[in-house]
Structures are given as C-alpha cells and as structure tokens.
C-alpha atoms as a PDB file:
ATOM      1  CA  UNK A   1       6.374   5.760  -9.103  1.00  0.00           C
ATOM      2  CA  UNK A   2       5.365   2.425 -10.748  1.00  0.00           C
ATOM      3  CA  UNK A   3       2.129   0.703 -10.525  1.00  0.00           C
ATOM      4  CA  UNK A   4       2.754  -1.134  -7.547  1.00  0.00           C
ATOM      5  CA  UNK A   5       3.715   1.659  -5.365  1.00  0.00           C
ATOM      6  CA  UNK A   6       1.085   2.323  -2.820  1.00  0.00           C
ATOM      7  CA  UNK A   7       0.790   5.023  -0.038  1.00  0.00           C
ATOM      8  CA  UNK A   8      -1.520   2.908   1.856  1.00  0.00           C
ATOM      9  CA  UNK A   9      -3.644  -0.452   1.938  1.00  0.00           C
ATOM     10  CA  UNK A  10      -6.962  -1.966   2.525  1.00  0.00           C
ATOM     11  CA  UNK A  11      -8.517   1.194   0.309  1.00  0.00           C
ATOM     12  CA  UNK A  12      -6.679   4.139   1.963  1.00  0.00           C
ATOM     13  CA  UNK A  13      -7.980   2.917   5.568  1.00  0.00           C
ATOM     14  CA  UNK A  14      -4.299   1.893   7.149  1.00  0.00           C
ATOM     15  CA  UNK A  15      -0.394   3.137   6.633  1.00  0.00           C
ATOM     16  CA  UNK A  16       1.901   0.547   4.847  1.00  0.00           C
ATOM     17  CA  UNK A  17       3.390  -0.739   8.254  1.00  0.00           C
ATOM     18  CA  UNK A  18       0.180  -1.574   9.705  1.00  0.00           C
ATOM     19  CA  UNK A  19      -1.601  -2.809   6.723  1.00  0.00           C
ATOM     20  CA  UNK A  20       1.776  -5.084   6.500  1.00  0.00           C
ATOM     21  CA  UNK A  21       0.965  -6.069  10.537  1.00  0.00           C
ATOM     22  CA  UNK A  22      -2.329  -6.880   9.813  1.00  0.00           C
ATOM     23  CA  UNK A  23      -0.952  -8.895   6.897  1.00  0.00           C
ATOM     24  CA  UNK A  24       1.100 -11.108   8.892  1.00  0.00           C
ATOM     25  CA  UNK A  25      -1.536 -11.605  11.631  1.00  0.00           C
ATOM     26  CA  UNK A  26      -4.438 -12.632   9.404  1.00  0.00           C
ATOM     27  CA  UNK A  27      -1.013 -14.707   7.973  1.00  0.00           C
ATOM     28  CA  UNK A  28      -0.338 -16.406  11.679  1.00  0.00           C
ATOM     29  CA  UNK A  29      -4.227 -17.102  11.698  1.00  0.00           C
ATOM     30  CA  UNK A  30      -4.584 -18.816   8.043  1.00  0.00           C
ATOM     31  CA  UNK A  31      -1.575 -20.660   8.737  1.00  0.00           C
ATOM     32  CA  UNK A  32      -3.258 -21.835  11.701  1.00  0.00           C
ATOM     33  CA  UNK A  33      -6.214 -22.871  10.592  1.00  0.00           C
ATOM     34  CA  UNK A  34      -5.210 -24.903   8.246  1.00  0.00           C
ATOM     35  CA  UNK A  35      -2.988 -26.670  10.571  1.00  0.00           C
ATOM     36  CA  UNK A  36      -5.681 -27.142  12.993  1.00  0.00           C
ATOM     37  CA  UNK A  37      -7.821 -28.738   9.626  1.00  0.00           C
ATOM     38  CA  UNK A  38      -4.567 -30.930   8.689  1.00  0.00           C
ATOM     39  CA  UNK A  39      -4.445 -32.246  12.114  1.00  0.00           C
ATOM     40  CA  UNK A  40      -7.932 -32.900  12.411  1.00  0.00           C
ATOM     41  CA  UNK A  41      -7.969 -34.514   9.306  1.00  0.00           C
ATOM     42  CA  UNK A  42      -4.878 -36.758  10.269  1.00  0.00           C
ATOM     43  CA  UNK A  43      -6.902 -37.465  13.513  1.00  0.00           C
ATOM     44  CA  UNK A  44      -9.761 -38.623  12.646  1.00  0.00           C
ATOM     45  CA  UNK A  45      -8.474 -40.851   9.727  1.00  0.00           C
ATOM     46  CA  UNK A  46      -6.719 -44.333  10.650  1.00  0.00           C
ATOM     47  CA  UNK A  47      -3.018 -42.997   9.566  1.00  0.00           C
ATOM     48  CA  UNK A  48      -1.799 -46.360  10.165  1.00  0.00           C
ATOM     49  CA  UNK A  49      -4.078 -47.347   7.045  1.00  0.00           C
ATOM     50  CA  UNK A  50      -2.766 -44.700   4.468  1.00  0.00           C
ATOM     51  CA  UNK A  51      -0.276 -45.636   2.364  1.00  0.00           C
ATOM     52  CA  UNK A  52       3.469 -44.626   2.171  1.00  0.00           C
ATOM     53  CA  UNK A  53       2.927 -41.993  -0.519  1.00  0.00           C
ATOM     54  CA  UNK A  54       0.283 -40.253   1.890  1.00  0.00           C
ATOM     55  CA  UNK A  55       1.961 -39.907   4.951  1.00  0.00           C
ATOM     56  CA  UNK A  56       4.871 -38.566   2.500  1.00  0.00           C
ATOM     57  CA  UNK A  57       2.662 -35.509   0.816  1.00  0.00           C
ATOM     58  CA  UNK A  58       1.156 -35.249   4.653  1.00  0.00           C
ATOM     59  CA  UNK A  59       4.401 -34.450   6.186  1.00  0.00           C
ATOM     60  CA  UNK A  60       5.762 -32.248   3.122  1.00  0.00           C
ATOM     61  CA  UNK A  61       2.088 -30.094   3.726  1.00  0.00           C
ATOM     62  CA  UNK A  62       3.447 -29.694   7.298  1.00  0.00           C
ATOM     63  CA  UNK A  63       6.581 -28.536   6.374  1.00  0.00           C
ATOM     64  CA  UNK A  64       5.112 -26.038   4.051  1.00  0.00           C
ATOM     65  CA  UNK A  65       2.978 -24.996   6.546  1.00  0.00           C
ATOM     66  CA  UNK A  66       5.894 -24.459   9.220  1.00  0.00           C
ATOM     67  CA  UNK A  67       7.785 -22.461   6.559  1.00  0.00           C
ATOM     68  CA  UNK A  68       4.565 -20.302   5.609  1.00  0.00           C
ATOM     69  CA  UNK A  69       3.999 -19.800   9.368  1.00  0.00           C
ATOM     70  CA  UNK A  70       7.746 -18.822  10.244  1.00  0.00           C
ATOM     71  CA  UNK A  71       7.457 -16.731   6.891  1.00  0.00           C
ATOM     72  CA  UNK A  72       4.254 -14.502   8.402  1.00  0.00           C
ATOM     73  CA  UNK A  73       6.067 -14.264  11.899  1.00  0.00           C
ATOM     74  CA  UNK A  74       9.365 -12.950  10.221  1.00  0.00           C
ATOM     75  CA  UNK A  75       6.985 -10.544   8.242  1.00  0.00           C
ATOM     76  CA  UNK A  76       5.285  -9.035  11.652  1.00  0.00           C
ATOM     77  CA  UNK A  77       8.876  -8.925  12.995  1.00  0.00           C
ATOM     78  CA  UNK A  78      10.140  -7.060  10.058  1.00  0.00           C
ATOM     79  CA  UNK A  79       7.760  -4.546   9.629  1.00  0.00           C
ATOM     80  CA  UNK A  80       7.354  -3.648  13.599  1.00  0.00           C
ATOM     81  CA  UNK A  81      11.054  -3.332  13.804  1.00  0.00           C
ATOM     82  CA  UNK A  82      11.307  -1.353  10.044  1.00  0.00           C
ATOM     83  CA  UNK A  83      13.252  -3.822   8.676  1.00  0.00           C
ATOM     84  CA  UNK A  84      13.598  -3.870   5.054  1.00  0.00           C
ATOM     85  CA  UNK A  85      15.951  -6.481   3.801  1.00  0.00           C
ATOM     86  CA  UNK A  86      13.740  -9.365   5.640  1.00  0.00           C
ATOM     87  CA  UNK A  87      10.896  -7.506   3.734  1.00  0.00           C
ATOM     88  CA  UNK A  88      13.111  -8.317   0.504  1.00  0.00           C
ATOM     89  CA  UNK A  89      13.197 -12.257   1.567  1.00  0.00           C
ATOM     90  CA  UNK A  90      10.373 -12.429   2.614  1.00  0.00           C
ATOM     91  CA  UNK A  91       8.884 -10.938  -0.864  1.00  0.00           C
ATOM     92  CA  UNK A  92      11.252 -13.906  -2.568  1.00  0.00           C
ATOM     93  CA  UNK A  93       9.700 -16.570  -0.488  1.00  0.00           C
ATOM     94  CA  UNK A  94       6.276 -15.547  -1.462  1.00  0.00           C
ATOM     95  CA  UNK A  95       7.224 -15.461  -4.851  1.00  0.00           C
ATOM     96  CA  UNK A  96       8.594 -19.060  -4.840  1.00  0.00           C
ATOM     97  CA  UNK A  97       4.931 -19.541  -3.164  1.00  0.00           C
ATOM     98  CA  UNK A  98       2.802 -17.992  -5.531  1.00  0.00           C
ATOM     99  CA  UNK A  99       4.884 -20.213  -8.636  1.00  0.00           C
ATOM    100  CA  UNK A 100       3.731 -23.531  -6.662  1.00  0.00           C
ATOM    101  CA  UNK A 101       0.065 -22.375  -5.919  1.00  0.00           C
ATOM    102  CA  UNK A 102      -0.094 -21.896  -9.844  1.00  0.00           C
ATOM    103  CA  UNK A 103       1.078 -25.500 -10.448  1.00  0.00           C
ATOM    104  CA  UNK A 104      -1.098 -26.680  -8.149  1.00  0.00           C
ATOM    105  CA  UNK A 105      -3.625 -25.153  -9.778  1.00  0.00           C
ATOM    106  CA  UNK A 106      -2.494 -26.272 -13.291  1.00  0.00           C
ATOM    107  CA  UNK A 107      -2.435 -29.644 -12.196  1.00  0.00           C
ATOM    108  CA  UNK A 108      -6.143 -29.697 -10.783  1.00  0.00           C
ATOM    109  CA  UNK A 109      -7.194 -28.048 -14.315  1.00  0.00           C
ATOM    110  CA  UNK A 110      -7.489 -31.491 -15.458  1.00  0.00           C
ATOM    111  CA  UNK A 111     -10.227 -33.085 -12.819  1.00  0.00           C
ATOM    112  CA  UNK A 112     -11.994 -30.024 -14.353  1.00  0.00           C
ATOM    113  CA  UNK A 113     -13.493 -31.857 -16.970  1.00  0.00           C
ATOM    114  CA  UNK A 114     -14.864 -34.546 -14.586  1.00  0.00           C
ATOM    115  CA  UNK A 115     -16.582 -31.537 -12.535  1.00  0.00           C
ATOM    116  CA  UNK A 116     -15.606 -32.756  -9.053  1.00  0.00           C
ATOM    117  CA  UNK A 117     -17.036 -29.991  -6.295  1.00  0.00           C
ATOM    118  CA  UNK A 118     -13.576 -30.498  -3.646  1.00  0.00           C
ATOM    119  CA  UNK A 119     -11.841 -29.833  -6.606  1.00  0.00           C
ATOM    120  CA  UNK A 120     -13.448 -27.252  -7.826  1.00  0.00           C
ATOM    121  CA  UNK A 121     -13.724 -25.685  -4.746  1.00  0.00           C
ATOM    122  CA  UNK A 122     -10.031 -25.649  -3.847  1.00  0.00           C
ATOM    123  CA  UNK A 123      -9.266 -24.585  -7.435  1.00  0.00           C
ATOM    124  CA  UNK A 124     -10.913 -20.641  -6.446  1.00  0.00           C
ATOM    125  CA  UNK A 125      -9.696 -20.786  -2.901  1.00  0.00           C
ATOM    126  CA  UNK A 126      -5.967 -21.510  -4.298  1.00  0.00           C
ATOM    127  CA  UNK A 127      -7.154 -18.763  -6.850  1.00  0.00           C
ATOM    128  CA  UNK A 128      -8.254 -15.872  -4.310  1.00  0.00           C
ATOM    129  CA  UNK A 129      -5.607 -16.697  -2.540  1.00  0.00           C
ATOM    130  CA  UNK A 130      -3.217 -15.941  -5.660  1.00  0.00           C
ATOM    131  CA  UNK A 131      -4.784 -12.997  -6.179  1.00  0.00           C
ATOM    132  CA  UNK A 132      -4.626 -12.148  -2.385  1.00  0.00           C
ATOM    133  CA  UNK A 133      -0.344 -12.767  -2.469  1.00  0.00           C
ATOM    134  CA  UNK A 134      -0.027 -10.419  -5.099  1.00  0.00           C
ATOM    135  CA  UNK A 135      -1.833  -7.924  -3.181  1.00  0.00           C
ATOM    136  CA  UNK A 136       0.596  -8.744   0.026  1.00  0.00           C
ATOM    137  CA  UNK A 137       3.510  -8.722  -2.363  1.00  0.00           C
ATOM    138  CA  UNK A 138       2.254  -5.168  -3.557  1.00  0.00           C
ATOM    139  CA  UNK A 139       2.045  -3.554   0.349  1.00  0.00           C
ATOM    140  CA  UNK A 140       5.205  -5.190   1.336  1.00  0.00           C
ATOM    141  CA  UNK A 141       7.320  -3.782  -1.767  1.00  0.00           C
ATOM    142  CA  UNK A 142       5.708  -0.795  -1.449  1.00  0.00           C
ATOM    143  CA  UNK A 143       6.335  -0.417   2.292  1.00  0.00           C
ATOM    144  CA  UNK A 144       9.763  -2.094   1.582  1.00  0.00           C
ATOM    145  CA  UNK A 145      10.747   0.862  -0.979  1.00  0.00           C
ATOM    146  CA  UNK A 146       9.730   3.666   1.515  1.00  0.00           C
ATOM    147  CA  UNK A 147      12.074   2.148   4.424  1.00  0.00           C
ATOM    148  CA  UNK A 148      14.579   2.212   1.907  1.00  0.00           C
ATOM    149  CA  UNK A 149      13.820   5.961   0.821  1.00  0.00           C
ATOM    150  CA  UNK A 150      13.991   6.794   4.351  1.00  0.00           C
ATOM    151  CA  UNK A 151      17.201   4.883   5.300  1.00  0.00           C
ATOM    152  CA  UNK A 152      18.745   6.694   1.821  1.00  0.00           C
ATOM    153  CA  UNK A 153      17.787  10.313   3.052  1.00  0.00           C
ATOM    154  CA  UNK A 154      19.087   9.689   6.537  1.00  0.00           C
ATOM    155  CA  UNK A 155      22.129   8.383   5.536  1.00  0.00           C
ATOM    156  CA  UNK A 156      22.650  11.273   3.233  1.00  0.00           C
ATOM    157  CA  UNK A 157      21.791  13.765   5.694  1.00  0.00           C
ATOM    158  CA  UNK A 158      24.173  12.280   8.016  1.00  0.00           C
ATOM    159  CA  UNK A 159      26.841  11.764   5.630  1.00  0.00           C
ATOM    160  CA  UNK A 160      27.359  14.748   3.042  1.00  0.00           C
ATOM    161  CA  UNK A 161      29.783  12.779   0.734  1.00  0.00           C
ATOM    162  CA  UNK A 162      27.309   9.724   0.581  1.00  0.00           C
ATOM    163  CA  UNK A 163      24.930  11.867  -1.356  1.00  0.00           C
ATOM    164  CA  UNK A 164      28.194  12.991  -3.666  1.00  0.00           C
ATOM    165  CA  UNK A 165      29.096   8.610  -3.749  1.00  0.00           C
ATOM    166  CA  UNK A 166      25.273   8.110  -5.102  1.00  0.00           C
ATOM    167  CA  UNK A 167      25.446  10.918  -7.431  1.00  0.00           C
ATOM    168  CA  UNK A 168      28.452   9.036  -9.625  1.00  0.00           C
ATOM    169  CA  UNK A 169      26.932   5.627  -9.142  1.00  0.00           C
ATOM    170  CA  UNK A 170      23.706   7.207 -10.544  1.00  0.00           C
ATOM    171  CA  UNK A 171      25.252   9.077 -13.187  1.00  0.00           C
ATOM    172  CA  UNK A 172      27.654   6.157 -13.913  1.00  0.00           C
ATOM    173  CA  UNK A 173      24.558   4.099 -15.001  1.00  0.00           C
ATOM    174  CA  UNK A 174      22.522   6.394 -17.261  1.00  0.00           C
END
C-alpha cells in the first residue's frame, strides 16, 4: 500500500466509487459555473470592441472548458460502469491540467508585487483548486487500483493458468 491508496474519501464518510460520483458531479457543476460566468462576462461586454488577441484566449477558455466538462462526464461514466482504463486517462488528463494551473499560477506570481486583489484572488482559488486535483487524482487512482485488483482476482479465478502466466511475469521482474 503506498500513500495514496485510500479505502474511502471525504474522511471515511463514502466508498471510492461514490466519492469518485460525487467527484464528477460537483465536476459537471464547476464546469458549469464557470461557463455560465464566461458567458456572462462575454455578454455583457461589447465583444465587437475587444481586440483579436481577446476573443483568441476567450475561445481557447471555452475549449478548455468543453474538454474539462467532457473530462468530468467521462469520469461519472467510468466509475458507474467500473471502468478502469478511462479512470487511467482520465487521471493523465488531469495531470496535463494540474501542470497548466501551476503555470498559470507562476505567471500571476509576478502582479504579486503590485498587490492587485483579482489577482490575488484567483492566485488561491487556482491554488485550492490544485490542492483539490490532487485529492481527485488520489480517489480516482485509488479506486482505479481496486477495479484492477478485482478484475486480476476474477480473471485468475476463472482462469487457473492466468494466475501460473502472472507468477513468471512477476518472478521474471524481481
């Protein structure tokens, strides 16, 4: 057992698969909300005033917000249906998404100086939210490793020789 390998979440109160449900749902709602925010935002500014470079970042924030939202729908799929390899990706894309909320909060470490409240602001909500992903990331594996326990011992008991076939690929690689 490592130190990521949990039995439950949310402080013993819910299994791995429905602390990974409730994961994706509260997911599907974030995602949401800040879409409704982007929009509103977009709607009640001129967009026919911004400039190129705007409308540019605007539409890549959408984008990033469709992937994060098909990302939390694929996770409530996989873990209802006990599927562990879309577990795996989705893990992978979270991982790509925790490396860009760092940079983003790198590169807002320098209006630090100047002391500017949005920034600020954003700066801990991009860092609870870190913090937050890495708990996700921590359920999911661990849920992740038990489907995989429990697809190992079925297969074994349903196959003799597969437990023999694992025994020289274990042995093989000590």
């Amino acid at each position: 057992m490592t130190a990521v390998d949990l039995k439950s979440c949310f402080c013993g109160c819910l299994p791995l698969k429905k602390g990974c449900i409730g994961i994706s749902i509260f997911s599907i709602i974030q995602v949401l909300i800040y879409l409704g925010i982007q929009i509103n935002a977009m709607v009640r500014s001129r967009i026919d005033l911004w400039p190129a470079e705007a409308l540019v970042l605007v539409s890549l924030d959408i984008a990033f917000i469709g992937l994060n939202l098909c990302a939390a729908v694929a996770l409530l799929i996989a873990a209802t249906k006990e599927m562990p390899k879309v577990l795996q990706v989705w893990l992978i894309y979270n991982a790509v998404n925790l490396i860009f909320i760092k940079i983003k909060i790198y590169n807002n470490l320098q209006y630090i100086i100047y002391l500017i409240p949005g920034i600020m602001i954003w700066m801990c909500v991009d860092t609870i939210m870190m913090i937050l992903f890495w708990y996700y990331m921590a359920v999911v594996n661990s849920f992740r490793k038990t489907l995989v326990a429990e697809q190992n011992t079925t297969m074994e008991m349903d196959d003799p020789s597969a437990s023999l076939w694992l025994d020289k690929v274990y042995s093989c690689t000590l």
